[in-house]
N, C-alpha and C. Protein backbone atom coordinates (compact mmCIF):
# COMPACT_ATOMS: atom_id res chain seq x y z
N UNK A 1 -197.20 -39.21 105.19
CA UNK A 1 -197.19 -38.50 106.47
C UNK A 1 -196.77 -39.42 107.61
N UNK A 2 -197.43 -40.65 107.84
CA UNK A 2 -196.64 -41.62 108.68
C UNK A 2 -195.52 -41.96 108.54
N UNK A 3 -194.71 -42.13 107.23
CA UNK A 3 -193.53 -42.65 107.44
C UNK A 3 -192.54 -41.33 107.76
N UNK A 4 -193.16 -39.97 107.68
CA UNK A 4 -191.99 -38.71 108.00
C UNK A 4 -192.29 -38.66 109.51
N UNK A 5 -193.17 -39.47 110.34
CA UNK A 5 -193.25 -39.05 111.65
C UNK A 5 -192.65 -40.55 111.91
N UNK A 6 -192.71 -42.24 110.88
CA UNK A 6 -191.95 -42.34 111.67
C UNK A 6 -190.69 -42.48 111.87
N UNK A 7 -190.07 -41.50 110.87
CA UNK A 7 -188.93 -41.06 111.06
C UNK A 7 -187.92 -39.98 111.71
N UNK A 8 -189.30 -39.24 112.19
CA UNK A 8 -188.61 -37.98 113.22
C UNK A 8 -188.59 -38.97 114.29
N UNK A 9 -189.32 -39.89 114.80
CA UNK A 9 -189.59 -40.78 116.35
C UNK A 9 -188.15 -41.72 115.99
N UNK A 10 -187.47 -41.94 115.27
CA UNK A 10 -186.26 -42.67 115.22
C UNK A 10 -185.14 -41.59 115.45
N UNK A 11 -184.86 -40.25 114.49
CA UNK A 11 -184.14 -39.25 114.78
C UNK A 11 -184.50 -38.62 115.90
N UNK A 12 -185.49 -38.66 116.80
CA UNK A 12 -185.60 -38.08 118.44
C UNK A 12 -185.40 -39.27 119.16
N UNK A 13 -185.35 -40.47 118.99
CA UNK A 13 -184.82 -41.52 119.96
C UNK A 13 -183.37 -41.84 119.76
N UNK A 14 -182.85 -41.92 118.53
CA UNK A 14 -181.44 -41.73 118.84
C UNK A 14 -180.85 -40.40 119.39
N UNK A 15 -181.44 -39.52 119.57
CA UNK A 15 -180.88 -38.13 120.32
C UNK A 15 -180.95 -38.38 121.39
N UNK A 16 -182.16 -38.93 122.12
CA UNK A 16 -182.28 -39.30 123.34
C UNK A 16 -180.83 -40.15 123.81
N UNK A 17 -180.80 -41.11 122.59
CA UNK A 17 -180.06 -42.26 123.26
C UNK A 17 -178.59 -41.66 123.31
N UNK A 18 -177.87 -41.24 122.06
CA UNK A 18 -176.77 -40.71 122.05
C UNK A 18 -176.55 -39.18 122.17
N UNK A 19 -177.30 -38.42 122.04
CA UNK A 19 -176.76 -36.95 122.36
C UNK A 19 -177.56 -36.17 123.52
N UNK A 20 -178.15 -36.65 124.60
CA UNK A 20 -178.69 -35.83 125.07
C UNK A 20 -178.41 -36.62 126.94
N UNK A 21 -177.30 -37.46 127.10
CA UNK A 21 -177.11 -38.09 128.05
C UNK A 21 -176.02 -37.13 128.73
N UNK A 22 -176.30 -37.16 130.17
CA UNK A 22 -175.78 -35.98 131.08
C UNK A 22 -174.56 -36.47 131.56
N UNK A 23 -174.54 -38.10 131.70
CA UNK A 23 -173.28 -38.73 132.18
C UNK A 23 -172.14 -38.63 131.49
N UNK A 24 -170.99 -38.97 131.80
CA UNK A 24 -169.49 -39.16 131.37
C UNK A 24 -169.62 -40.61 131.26
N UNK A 25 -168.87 -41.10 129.61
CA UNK A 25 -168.94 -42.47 129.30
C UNK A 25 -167.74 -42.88 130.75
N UNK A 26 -168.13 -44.02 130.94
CA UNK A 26 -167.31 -44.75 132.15
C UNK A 26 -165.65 -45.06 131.59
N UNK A 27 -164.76 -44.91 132.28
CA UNK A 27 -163.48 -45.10 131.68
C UNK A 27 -163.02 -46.65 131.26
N UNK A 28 -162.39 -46.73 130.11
CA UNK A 28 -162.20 -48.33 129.95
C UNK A 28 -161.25 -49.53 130.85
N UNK A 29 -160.64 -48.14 131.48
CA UNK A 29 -159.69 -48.86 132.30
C UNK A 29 -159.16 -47.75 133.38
N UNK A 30 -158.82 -48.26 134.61
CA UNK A 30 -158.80 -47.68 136.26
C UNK A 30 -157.34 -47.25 135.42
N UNK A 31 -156.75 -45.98 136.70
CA UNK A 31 -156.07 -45.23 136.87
C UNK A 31 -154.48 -45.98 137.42
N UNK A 32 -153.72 -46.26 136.96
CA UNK A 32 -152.69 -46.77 137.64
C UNK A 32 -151.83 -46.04 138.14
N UNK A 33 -150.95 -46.54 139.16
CA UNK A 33 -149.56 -46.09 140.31
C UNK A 33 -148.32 -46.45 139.66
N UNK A 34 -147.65 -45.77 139.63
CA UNK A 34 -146.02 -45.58 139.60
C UNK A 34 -145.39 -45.46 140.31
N UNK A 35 -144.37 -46.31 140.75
CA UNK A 35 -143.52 -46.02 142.01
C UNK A 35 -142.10 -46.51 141.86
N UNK A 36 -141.27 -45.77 141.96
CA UNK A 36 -140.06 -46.04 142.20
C UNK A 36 -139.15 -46.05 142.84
N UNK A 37 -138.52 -47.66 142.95
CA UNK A 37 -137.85 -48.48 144.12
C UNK A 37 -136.46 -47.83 143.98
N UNK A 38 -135.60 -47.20 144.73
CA UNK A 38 -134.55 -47.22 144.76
C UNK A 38 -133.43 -47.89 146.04
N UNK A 39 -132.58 -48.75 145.14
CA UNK A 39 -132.23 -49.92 146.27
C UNK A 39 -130.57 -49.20 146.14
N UNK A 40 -129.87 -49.12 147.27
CA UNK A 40 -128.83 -48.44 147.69
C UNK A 40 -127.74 -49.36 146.90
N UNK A 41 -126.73 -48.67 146.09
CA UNK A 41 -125.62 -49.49 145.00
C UNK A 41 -126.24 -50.69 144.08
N UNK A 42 -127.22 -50.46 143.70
CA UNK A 42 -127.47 -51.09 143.27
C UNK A 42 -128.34 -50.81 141.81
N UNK A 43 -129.14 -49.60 142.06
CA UNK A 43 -129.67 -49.12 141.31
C UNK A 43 -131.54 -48.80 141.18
N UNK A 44 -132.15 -49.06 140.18
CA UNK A 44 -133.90 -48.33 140.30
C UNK A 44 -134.11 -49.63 139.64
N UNK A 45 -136.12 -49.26 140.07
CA UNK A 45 -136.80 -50.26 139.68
C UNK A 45 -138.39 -49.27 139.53
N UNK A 46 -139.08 -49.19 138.30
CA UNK A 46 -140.31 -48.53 138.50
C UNK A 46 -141.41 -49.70 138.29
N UNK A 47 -142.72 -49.64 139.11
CA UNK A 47 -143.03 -50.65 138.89
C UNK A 47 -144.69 -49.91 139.35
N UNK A 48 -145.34 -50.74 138.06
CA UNK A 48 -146.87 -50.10 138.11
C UNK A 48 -147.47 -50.58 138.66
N UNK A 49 -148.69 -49.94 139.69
CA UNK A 49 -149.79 -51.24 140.15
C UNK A 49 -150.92 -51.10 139.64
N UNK A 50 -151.76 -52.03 139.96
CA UNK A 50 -152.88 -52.17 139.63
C UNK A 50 -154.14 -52.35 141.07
N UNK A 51 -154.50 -50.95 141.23
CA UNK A 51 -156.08 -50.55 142.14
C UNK A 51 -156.89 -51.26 141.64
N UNK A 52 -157.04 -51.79 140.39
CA UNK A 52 -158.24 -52.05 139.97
C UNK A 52 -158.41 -53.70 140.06
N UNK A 53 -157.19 -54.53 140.03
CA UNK A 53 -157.35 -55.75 140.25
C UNK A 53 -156.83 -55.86 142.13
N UNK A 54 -156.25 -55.15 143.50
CA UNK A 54 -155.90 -55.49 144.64
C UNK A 54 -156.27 -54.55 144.89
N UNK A 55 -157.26 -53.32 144.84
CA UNK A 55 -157.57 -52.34 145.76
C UNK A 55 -157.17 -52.18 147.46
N UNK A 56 -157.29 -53.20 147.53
CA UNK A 56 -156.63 -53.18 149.48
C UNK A 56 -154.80 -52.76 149.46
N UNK A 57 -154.47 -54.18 148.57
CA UNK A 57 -153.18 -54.07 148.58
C UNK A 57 -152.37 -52.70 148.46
N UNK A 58 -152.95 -52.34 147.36
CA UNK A 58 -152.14 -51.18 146.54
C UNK A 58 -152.43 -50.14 147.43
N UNK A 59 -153.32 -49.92 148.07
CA UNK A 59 -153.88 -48.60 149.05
C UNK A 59 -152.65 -49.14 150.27
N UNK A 60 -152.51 -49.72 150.85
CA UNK A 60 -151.44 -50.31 151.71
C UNK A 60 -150.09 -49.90 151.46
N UNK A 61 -149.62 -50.30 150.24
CA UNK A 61 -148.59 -50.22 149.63
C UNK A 61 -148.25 -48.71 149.87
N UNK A 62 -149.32 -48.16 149.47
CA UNK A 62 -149.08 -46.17 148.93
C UNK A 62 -148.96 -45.73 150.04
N UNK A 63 -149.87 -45.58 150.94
CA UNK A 63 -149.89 -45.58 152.02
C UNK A 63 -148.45 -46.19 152.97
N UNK A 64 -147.69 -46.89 152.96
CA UNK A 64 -146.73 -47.38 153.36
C UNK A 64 -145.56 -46.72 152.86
N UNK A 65 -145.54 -46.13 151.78
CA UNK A 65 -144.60 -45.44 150.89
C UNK A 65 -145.09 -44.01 150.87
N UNK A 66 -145.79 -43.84 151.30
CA UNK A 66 -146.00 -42.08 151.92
C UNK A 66 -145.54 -41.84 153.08
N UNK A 67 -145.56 -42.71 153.84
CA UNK A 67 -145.30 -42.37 155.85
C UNK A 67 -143.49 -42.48 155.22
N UNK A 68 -143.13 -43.13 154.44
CA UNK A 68 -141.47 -43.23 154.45
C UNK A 68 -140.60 -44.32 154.99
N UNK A 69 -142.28 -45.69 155.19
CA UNK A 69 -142.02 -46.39 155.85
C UNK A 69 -140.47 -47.66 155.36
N UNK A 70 -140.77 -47.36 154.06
CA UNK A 70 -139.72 -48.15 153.38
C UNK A 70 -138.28 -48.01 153.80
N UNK A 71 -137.60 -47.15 153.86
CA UNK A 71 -136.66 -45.99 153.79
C UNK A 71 -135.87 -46.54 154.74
N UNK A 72 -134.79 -47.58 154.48
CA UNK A 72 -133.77 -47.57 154.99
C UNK A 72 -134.06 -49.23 155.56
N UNK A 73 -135.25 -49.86 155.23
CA UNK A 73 -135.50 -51.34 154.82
C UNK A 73 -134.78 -52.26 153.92
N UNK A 74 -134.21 -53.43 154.70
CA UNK A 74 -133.33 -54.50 153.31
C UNK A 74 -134.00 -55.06 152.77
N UNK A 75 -134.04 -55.69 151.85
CA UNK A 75 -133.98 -56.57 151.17
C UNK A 75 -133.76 -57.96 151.51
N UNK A 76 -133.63 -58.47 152.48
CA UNK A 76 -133.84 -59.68 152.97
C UNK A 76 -133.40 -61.06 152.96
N UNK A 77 -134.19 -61.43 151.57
CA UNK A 77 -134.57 -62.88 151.02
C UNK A 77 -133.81 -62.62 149.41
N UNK A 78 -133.06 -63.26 149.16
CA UNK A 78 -132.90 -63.39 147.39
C UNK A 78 -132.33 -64.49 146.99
N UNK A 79 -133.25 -65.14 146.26
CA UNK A 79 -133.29 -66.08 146.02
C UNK A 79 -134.06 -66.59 144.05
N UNK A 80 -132.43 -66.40 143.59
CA UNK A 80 -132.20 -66.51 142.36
C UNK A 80 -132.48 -67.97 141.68
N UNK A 81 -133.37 -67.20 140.73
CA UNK A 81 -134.65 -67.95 139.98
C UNK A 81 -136.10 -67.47 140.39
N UNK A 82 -135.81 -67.22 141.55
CA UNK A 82 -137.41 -67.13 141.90
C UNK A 82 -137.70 -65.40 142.36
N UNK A 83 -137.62 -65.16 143.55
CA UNK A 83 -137.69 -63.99 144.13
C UNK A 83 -136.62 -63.05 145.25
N UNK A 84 -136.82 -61.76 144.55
CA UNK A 84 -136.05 -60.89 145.71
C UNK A 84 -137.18 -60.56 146.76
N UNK A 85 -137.19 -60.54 148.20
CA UNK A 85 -137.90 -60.10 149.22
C UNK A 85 -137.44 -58.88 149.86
N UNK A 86 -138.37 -58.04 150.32
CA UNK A 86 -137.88 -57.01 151.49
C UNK A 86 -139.39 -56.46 151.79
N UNK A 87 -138.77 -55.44 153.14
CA UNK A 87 -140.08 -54.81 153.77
C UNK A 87 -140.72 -55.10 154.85
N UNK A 88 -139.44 -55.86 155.45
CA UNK A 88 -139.60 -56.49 157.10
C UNK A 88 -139.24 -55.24 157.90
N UNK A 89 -140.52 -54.31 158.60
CA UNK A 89 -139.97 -53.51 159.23
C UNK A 89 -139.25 -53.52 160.52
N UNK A 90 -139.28 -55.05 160.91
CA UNK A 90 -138.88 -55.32 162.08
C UNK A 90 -137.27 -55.04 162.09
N UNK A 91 -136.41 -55.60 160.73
CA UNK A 91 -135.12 -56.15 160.63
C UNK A 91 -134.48 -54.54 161.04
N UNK A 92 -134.97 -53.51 160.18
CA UNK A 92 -134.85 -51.96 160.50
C UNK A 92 -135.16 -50.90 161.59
N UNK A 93 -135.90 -51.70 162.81
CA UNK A 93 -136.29 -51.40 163.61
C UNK A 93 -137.69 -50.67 164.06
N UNK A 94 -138.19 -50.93 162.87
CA UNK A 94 -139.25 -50.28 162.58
C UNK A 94 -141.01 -50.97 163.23
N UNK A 95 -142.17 -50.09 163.61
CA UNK A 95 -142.97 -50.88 163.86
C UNK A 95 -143.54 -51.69 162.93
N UNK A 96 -144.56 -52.63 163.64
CA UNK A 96 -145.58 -53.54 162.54
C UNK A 96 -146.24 -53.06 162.27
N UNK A 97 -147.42 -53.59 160.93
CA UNK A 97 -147.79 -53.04 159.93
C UNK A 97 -148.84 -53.79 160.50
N UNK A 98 -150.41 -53.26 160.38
CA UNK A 98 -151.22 -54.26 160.52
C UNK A 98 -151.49 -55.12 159.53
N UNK A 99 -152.06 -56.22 159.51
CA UNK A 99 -152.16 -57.06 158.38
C UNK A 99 -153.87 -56.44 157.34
N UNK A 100 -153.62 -57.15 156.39
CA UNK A 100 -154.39 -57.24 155.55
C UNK A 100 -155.12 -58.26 154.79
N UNK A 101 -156.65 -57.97 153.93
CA UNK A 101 -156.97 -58.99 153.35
C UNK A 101 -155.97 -59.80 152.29
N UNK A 102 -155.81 -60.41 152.01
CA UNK A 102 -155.16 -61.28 150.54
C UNK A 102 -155.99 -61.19 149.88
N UNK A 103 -155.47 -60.51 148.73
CA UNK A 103 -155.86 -60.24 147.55
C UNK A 103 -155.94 -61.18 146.50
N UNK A 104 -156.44 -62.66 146.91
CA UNK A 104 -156.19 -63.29 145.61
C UNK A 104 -157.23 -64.82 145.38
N UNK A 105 -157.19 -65.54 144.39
CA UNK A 105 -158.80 -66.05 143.88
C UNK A 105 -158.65 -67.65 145.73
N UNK A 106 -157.43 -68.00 145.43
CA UNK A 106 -157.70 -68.63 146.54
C UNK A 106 -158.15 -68.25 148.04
N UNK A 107 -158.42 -66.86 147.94
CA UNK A 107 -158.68 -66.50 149.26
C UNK A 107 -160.68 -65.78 149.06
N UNK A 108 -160.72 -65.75 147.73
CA UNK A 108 -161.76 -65.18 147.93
C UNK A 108 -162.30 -63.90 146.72
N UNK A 109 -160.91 -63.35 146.29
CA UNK A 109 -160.80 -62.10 145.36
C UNK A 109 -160.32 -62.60 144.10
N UNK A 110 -161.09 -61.44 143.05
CA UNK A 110 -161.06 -61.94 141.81
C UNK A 110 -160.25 -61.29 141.11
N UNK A 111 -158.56 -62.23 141.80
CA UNK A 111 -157.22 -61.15 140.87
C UNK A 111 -156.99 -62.18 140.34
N UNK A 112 -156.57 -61.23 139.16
CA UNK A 112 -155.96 -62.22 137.89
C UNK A 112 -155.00 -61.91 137.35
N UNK A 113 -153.90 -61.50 137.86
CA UNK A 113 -152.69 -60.89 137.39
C UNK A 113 -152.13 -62.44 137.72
N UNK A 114 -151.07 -62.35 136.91
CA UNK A 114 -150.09 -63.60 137.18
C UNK A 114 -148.56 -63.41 137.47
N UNK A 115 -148.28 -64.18 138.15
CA UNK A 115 -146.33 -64.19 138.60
C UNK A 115 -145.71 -64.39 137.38
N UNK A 116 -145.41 -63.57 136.41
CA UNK A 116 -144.41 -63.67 135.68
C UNK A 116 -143.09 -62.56 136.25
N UNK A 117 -141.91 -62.88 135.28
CA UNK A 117 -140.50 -62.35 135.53
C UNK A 117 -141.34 -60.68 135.86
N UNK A 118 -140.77 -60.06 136.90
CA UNK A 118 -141.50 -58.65 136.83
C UNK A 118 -142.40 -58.44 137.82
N UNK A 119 -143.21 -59.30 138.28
CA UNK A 119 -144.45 -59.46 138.92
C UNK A 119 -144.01 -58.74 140.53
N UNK A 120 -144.83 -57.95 140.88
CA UNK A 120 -144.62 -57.38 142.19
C UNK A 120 -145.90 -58.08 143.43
N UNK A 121 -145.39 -58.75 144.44
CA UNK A 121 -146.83 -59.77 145.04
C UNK A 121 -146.22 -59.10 146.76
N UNK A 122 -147.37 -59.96 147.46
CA UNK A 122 -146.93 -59.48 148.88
C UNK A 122 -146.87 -60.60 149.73
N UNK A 123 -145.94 -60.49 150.25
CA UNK A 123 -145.70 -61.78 150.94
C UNK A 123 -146.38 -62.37 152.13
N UNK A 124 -146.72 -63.51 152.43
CA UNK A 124 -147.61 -63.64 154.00
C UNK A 124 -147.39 -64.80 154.33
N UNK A 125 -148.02 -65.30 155.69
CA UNK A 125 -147.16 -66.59 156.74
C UNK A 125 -147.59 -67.42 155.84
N UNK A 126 -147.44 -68.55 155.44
CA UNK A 126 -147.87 -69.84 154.97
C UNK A 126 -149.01 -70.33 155.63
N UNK A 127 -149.93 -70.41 155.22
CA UNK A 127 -151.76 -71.44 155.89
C UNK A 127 -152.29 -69.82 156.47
N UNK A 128 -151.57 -68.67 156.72
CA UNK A 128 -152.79 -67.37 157.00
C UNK A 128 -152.76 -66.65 155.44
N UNK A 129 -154.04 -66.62 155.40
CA UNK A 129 -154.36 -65.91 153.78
C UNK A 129 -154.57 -64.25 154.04
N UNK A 130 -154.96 -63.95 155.28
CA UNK A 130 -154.68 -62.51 155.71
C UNK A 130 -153.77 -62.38 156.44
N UNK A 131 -152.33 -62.24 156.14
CA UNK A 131 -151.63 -62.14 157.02
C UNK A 131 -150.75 -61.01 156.40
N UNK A 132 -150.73 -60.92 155.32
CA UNK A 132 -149.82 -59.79 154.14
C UNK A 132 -149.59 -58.44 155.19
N UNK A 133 -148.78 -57.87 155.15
CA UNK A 133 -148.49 -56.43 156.10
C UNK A 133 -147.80 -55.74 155.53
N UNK A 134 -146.37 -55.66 155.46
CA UNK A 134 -145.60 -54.63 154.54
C UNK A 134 -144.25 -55.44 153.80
N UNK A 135 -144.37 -56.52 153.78
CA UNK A 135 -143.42 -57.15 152.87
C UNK A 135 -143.76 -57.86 151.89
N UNK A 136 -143.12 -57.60 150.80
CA UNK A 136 -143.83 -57.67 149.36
C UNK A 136 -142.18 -58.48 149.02
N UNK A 137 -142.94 -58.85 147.71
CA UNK A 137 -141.50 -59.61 146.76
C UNK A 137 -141.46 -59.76 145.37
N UNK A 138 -140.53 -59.47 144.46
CA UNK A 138 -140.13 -59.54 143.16
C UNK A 138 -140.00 -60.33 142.18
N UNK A 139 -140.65 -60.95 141.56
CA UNK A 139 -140.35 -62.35 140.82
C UNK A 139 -139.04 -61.99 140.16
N UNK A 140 -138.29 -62.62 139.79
CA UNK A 140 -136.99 -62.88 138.92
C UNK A 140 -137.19 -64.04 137.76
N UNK A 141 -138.01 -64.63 138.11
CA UNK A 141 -138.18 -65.62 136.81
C UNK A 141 -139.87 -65.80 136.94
N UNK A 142 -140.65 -66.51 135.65
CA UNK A 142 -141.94 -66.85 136.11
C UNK A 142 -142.35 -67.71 136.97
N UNK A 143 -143.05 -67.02 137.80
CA UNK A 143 -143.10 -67.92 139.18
C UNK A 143 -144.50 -68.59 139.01
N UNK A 144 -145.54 -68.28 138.34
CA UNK A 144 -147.05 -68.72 138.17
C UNK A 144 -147.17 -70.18 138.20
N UNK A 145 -146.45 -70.92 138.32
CA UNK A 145 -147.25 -72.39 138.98
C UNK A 145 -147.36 -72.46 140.26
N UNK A 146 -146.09 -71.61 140.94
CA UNK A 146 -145.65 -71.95 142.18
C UNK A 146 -146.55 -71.05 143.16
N UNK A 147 -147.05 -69.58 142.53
CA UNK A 147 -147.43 -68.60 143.42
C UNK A 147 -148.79 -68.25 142.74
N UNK A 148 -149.28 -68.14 141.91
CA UNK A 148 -150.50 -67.71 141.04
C UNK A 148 -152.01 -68.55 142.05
N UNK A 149 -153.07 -67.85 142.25
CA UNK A 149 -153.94 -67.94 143.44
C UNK A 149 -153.61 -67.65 144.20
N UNK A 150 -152.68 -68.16 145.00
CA UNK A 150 -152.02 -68.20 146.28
C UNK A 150 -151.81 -66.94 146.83
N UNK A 151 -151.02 -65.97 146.09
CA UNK A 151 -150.23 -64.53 146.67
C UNK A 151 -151.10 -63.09 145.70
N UNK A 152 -150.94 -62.58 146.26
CA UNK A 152 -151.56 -61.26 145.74
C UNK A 152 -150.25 -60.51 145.29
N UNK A 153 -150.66 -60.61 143.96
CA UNK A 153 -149.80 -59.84 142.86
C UNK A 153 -150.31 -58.64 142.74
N UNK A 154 -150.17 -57.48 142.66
CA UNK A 154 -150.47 -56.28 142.40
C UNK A 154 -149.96 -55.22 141.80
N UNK A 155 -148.89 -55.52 140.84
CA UNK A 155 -148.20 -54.76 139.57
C UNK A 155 -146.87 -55.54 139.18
N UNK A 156 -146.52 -54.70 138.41
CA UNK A 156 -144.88 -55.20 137.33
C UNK A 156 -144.44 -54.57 137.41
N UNK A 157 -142.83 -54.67 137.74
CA UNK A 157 -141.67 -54.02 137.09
C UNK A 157 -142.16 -53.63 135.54
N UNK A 158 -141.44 -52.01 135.33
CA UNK A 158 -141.63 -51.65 134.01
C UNK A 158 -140.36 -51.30 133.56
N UNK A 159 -139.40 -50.93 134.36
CA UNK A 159 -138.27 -50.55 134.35
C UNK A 159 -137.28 -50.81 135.27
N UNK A 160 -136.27 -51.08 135.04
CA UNK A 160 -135.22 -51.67 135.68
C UNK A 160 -134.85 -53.33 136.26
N UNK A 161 -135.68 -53.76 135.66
CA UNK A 161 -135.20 -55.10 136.15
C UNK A 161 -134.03 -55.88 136.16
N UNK A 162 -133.01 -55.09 135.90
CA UNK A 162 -131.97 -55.32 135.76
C UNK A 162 -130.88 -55.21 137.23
N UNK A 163 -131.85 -54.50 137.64
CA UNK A 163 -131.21 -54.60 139.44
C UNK A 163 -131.50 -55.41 140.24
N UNK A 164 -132.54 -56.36 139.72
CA UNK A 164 -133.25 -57.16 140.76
C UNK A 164 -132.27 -58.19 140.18
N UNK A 165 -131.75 -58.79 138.87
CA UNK A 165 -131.08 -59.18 138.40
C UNK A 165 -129.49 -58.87 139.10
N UNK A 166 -129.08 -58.17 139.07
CA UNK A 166 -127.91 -57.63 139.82
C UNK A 166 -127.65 -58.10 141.30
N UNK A 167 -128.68 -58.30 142.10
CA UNK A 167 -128.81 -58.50 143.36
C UNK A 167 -128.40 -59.38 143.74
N UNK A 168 -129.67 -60.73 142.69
CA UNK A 168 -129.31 -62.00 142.25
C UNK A 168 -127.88 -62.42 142.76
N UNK A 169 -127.20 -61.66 141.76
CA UNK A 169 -125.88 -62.35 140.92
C UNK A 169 -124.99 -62.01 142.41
N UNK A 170 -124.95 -60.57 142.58
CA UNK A 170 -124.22 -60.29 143.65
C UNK A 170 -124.16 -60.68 145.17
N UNK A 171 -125.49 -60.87 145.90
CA UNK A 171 -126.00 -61.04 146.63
C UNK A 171 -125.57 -63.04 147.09
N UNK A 172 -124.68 -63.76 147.93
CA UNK A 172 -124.30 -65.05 147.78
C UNK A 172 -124.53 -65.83 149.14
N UNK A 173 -124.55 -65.08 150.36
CA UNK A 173 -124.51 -65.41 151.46
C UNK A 173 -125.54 -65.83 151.69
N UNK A 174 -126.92 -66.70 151.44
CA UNK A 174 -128.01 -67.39 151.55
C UNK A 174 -128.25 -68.65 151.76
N UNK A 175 -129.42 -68.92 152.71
CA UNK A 175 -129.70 -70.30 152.91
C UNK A 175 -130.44 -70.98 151.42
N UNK A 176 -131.11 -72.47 151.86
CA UNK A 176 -131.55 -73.12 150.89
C UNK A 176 -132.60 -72.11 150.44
N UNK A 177 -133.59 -71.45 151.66
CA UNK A 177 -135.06 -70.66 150.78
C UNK A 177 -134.41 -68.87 150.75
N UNK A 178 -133.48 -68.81 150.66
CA UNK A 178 -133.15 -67.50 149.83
C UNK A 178 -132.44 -66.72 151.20
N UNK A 179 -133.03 -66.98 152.09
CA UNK A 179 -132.52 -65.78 153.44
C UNK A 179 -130.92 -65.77 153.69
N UNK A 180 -130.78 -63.87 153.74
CA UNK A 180 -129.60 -63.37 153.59
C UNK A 180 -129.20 -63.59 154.81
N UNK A 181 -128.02 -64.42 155.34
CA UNK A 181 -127.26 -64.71 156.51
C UNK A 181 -126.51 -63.84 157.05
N UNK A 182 -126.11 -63.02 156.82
CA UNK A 182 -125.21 -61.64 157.12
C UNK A 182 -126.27 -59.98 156.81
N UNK A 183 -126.50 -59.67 157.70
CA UNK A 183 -127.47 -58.58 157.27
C UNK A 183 -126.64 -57.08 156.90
N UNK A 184 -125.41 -57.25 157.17
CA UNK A 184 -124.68 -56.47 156.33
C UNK A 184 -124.74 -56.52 154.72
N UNK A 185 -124.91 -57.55 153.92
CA UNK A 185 -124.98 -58.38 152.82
C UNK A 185 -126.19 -57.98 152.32
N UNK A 186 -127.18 -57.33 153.34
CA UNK A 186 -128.61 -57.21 152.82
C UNK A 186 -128.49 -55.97 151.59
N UNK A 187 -129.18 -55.94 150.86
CA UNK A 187 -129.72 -54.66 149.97
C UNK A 187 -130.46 -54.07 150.46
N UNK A 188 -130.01 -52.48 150.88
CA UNK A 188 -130.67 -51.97 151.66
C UNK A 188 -132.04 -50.85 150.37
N UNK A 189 -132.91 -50.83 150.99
CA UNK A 189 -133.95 -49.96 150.13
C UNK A 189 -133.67 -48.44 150.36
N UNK A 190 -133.52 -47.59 149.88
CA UNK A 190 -132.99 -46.19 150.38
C UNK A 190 -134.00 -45.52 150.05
N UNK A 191 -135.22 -45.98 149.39
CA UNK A 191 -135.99 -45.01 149.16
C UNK A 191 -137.49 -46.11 148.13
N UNK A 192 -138.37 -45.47 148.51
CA UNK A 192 -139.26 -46.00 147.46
C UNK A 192 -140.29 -44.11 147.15
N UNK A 193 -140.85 -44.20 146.36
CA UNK A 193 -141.80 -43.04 145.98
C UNK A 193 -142.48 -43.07 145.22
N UNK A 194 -143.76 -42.53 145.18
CA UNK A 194 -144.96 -42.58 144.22
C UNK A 194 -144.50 -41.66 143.04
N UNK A 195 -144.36 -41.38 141.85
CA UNK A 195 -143.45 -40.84 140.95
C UNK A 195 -144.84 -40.16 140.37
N UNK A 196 -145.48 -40.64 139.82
CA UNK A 196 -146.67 -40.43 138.92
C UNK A 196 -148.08 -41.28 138.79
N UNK A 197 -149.11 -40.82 138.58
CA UNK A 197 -150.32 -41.06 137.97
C UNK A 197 -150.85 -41.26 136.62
N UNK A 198 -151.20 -42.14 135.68
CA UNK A 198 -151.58 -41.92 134.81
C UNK A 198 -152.50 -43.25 134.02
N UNK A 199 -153.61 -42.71 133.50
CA UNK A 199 -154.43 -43.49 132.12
C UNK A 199 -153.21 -45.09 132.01
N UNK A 200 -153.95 -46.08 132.38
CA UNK A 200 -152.81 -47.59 132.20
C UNK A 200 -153.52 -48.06 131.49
């Protein structure tokens, strides 16, 4: 008789434990962004972020690419090996962006994404760690010795990197740190957009 009760007290505590819980198991992994860059003759770029490692950033980003703020922004800086730049709303005539936290372990936050070929980060003044606003930049090669802590990375190219590549090659009129000397010469952004949502 004891050992059939104490075996109903094991079959009513695992019910407890596994079948009778009201919650939703927690998801294994946050919701990621899709967005796609379209840079004028030049071609696309889709590139995922990650909310769950730059929450500030990426809310910025979306937010920046909903108002339409991108839209008709160059491209800037390219500077082959390392990074394509754009998202100076000034060069377009556009207002400033307020700044933001930096998203990254030297400043305080626990991102761990790294600058490899692909890597999407945001750019800011040199010695201000909150200074990031609306210009972001593209790795072209792995940049992680040079930028990893330092810059807030907040997704990858998934597709098209072959334009950022293109830019590179085409793109010649630059100083020693990448800046396009003729702003005719610039790559202009014609469009960026949130494309989709989905399970990353």
């Amino acid at each position: 008789m004891r050992r059939l009760i104490s075996i109903l007290l094991v079959i009513v505590a695992g019910f407890v434990l596994f079948g009778c819980s009201s919650s939703q198991p927690e998801p294994t992994q946050s919701e990621h962004v899709f967005a796609k860059i379209v840079i004028a003759d030049y071609g696309e770029m889709t590139v995922e972020l990650y909310p769950e490692k730059a929450p500030i950033t990426v809310a910025n980003f979306v937010d920046l690419v909903n108002q339409g703020y991108y839209d008709g922004i160059p491209i800037h800086r390219v500077y082959p090996g390392f990074v394509i730049q754009g998202g100076a709303g000034s060069i377009a005539g556009k207002g400033e962006v307020p700044t933001i936290k930096g998203e990254f372990s030297a400043n305080g936050v626990a991102n761990d994404l790294h600058h490899t070929r692909g890597a999407i980060s945001m750019a800011r003044v040199g010695g201000q760690n909150d200074s990031a606003s609306s210009q972001f930049f593209i790795c072209v090669d792995d940049c992680r010795l040079s930028l990893d802590t330092q810059y807030a990375c907040f997704g990858y190219v998934t597709e098209g990197m072959e334009t950022a590549d293109k830019i590179c090659e085409k793109v010649t009129n630059i100083d020693s740190n990448g800046f396009v000397q003729d702003i005719n010469q610039m790559p202009v952004i014609e469009s960026i957009r949130i494309i989709q949502n989905t399970e990353g």
